[in-house]
Protein backbone atom coordinates (compact mmCIF):
# COMPACT_ATOMS: atom_id res chain seq x y z
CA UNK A 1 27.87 -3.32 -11.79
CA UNK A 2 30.56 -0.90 -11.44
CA UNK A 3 30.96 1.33 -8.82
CA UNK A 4 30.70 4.55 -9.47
CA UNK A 5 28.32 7.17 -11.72
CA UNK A 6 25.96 4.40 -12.90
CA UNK A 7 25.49 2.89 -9.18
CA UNK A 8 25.14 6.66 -7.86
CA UNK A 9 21.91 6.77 -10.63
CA UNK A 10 20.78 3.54 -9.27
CA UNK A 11 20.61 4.35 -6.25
CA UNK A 12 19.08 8.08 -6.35
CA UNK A 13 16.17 6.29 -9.18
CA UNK A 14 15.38 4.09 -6.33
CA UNK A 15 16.02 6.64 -3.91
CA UNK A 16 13.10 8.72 -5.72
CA UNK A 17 10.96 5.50 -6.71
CA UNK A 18 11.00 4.84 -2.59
CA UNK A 19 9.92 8.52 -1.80
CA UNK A 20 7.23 9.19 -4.25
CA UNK A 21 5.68 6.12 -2.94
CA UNK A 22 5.28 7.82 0.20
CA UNK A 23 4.47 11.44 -1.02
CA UNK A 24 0.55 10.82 -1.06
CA UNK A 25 0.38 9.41 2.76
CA UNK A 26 2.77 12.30 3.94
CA UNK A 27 0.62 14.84 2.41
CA UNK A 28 -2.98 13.46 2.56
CA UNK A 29 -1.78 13.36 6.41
CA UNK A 30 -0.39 16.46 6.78
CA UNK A 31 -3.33 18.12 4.85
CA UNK A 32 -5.67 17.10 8.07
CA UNK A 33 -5.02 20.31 8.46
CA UNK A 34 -5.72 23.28 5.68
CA UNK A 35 -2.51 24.90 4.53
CA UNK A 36 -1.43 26.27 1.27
CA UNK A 37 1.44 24.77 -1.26
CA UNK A 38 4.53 26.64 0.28
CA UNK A 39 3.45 25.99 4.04
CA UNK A 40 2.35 22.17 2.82
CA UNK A 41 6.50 22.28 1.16
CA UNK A 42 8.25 23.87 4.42
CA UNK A 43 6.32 21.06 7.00
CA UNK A 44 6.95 18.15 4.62
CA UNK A 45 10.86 19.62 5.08
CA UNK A 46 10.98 20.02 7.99
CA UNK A 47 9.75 16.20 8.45
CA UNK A 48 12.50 14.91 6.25
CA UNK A 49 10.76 14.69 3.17
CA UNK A 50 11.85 17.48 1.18
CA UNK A 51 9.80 18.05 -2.29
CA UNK A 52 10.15 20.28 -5.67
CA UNK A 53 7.21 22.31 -6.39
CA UNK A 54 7.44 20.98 -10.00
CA UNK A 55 6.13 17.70 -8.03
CA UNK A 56 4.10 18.96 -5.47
CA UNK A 57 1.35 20.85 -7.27
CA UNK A 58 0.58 18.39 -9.75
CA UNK A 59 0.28 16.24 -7.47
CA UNK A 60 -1.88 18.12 -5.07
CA UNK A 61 -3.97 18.86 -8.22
CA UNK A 62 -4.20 14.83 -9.04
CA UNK A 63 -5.51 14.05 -5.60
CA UNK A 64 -8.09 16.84 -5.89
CA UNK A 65 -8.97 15.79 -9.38
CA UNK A 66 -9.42 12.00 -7.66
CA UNK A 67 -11.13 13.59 -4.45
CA UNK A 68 -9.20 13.34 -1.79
CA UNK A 69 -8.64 17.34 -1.12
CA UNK A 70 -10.54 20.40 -1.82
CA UNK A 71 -9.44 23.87 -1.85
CA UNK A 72 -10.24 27.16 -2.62
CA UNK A 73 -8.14 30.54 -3.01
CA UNK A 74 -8.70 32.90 -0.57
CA UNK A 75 -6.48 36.82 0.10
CA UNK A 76 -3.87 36.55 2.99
CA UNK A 77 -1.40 38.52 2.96
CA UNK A 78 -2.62 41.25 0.00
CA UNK A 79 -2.21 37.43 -2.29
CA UNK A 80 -4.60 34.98 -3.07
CA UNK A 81 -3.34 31.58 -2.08
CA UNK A 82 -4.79 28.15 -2.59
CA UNK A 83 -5.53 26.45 0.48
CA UNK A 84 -6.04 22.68 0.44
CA UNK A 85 -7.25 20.20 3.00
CA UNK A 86 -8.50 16.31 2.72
CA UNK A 87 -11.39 15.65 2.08
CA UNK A 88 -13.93 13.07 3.73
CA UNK A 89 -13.43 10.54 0.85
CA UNK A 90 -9.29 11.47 1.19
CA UNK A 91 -10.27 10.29 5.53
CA UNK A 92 -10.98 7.22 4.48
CA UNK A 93 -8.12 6.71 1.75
CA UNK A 94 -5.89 8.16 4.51
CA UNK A 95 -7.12 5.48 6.71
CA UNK A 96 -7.02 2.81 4.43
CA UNK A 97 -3.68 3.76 3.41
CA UNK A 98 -2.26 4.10 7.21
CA UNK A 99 -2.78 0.35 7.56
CA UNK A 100 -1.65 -0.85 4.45
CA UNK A 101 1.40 0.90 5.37
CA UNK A 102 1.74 -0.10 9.04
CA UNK A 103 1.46 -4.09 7.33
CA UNK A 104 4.30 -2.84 5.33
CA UNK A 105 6.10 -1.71 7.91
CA UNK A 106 5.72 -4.81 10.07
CA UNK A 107 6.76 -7.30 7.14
CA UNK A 108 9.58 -4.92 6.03
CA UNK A 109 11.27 -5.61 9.88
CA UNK A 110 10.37 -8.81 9.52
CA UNK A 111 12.27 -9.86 6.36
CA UNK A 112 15.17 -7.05 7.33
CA UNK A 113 15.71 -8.76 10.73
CA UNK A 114 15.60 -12.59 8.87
CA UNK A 115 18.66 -10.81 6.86
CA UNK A 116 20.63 -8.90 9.33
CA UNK A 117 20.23 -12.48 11.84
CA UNK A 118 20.78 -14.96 9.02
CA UNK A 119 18.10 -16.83 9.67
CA UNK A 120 17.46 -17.23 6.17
């Protein structure tokens, strides 16, 4: 592969591919608590994991759709806003999903360390 403007797009498609896999565990968790789309944005930032609003609210209306938050618009501010929080069914995903992704985690260092060490 050359170097260049077609490995750049390589990498930022898996770059993305990596990230949106994690999207619905970052937010599901940080939705334990109720907040609305542009607070949700700014603390998913401020974590590291930065997202367009083009991606956020469909996908904060595909995990309501599928049950795993609720939310209702309310006035703050003189402006309605939508706040959203997990639901009891989006607990138990949450859960579910926290170990599947510690497993992950563990066999990820596992195979990383059996490359860095050579010991395969």
């Amino acid at each position: 592969m050359e170097i260049g403007n077609e490995a750049d797009a390589l990498l930022e498609n898996l770059r993305l591919e990596l990230r949106r896999g994690c999207l619905v565990l970052a937010v599901l968790a940080q939705l334990r608590t109720e907040q609305y789309g542009y607070t949700l944005r700014k603390a998913l930032e401020e974590h590291g994991l930065a997202i367009d609003e083009g991606t956020l609210y469909p996908l904060l209306r595909r995990l309501e759709s599928q049950g795993l938050l609720v939310s209702e618009w309310r006035a703050e501010d003189k402006r309605n806003k939508r706040f959203y929080k997990i639901s009891r069914d989006g607990k138990l995903v949450l859960k579910q999903l926290l170990t599947e992704w510690q497993g992950i985690g563990v066999s990820l260092d596992e195979i990383l360390k059996e490359s860095v060490h050579g010991t395969h």
